[in-house]
C-alpha atoms as a PDB file:
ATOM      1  CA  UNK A   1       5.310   7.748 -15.602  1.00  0.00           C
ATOM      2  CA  UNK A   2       3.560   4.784 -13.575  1.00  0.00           C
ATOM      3  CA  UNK A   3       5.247   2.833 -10.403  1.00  0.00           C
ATOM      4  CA  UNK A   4       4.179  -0.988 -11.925  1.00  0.00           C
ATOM      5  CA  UNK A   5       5.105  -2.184  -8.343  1.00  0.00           C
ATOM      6  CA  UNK A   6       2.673  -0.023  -6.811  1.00  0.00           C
ATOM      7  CA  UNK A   7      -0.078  -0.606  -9.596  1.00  0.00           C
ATOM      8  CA  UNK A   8       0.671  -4.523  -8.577  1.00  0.00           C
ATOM      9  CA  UNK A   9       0.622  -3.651  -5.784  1.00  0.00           C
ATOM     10  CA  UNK A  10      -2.846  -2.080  -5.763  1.00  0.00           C
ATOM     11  CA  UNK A  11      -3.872  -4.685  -8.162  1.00  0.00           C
ATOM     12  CA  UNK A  12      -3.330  -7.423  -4.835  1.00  0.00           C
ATOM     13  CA  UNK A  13      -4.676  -5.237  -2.494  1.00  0.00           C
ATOM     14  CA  UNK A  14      -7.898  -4.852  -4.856  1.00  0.00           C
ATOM     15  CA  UNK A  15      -8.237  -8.396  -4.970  1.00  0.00           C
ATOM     16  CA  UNK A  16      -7.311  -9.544  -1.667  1.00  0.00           C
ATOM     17  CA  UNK A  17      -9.903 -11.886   0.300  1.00  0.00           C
ATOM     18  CA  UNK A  18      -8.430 -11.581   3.930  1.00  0.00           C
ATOM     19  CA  UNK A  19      -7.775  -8.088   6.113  1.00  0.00           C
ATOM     20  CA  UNK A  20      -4.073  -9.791   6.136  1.00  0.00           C
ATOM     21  CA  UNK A  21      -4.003  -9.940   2.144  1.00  0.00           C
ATOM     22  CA  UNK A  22      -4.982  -6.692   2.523  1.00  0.00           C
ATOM     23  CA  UNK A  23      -2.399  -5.213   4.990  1.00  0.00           C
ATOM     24  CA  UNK A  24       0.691  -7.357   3.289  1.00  0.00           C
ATOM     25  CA  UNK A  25      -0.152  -5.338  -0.041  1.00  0.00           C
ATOM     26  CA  UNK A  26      -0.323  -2.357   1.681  1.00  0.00           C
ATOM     27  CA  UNK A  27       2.618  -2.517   3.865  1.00  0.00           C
ATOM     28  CA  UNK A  28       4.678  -3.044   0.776  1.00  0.00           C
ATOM     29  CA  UNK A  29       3.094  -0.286  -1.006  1.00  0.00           C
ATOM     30  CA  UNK A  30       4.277   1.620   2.224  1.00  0.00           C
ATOM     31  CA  UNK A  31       8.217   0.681   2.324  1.00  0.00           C
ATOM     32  CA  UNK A  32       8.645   0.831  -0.949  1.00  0.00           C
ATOM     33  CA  UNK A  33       7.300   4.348  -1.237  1.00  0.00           C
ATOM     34  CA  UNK A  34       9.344   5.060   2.023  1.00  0.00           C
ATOM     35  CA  UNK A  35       6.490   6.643   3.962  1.00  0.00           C
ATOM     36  CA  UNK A  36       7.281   7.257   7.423  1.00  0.00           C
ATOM     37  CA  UNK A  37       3.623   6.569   8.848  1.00  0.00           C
ATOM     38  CA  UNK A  38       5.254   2.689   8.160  1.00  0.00           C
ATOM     39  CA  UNK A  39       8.299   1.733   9.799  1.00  0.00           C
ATOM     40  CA  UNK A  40       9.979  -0.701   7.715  1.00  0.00           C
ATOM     41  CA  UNK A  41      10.103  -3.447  10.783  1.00  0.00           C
ATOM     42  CA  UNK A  42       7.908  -5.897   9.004  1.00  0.00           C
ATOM     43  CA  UNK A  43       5.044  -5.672  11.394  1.00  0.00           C
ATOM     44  CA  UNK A  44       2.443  -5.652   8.704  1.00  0.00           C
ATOM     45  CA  UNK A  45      -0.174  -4.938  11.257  1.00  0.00           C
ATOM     46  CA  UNK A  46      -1.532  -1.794   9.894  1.00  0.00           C
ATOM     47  CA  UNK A  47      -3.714   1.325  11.464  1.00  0.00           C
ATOM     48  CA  UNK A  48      -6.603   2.735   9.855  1.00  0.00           C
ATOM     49  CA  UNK A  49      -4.909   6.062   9.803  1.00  0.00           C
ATOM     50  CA  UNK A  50      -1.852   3.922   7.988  1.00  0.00           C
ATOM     51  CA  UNK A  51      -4.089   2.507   5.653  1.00  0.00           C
ATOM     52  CA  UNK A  52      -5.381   5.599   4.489  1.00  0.00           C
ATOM     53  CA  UNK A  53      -1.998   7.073   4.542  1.00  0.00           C
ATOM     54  CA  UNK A  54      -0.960   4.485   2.102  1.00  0.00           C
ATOM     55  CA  UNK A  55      -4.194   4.028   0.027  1.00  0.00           C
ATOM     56  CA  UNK A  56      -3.587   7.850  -0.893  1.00  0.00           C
ATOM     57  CA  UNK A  57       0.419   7.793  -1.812  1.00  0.00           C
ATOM     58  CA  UNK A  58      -0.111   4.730  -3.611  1.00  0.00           C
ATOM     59  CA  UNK A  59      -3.094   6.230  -5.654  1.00  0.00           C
ATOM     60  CA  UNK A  60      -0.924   9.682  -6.058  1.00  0.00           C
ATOM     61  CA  UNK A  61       2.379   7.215  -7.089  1.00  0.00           C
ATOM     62  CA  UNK A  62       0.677   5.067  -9.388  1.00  0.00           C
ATOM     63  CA  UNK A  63      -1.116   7.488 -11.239  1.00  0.00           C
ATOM     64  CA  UNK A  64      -4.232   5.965 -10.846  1.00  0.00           C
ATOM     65  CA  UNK A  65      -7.596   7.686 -12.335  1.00  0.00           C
ATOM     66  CA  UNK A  66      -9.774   6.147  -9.663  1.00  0.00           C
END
């Protein structure tokens, strides 16, 4: 079964046309799947190391192909 938060929430990242776009998306993705490489403290200002962190749950979660 899919997470249709997280596939929206890919879906924004995907389409995002700032590096803040990007991180907002991203740092949802990362509280709602309660990873604790993100503090939920809504400092959106993400790490590489965090972005990949999240990029890969997300893709696991979502059940995307890609």
């Amino acid at each position: 079964m899919t997470d249709k938060y997280v596939e929206r929430q890919i879906k924004f990242y995907e389409s995002a046309t700032t590096k803040e776009a990007e991180n907002d998306a991203l740092y949802r993705l990362g509280t709602h799947l309660e990873l604790e490489a993100v503090p939920c403290n809504g400092n959106a200002n993400l790490t590489e190391e965090q972005r990949t962190i999240i990029l890969d749950a997300a893709k696991c979660k979502g059940g995307s192909d890609e």
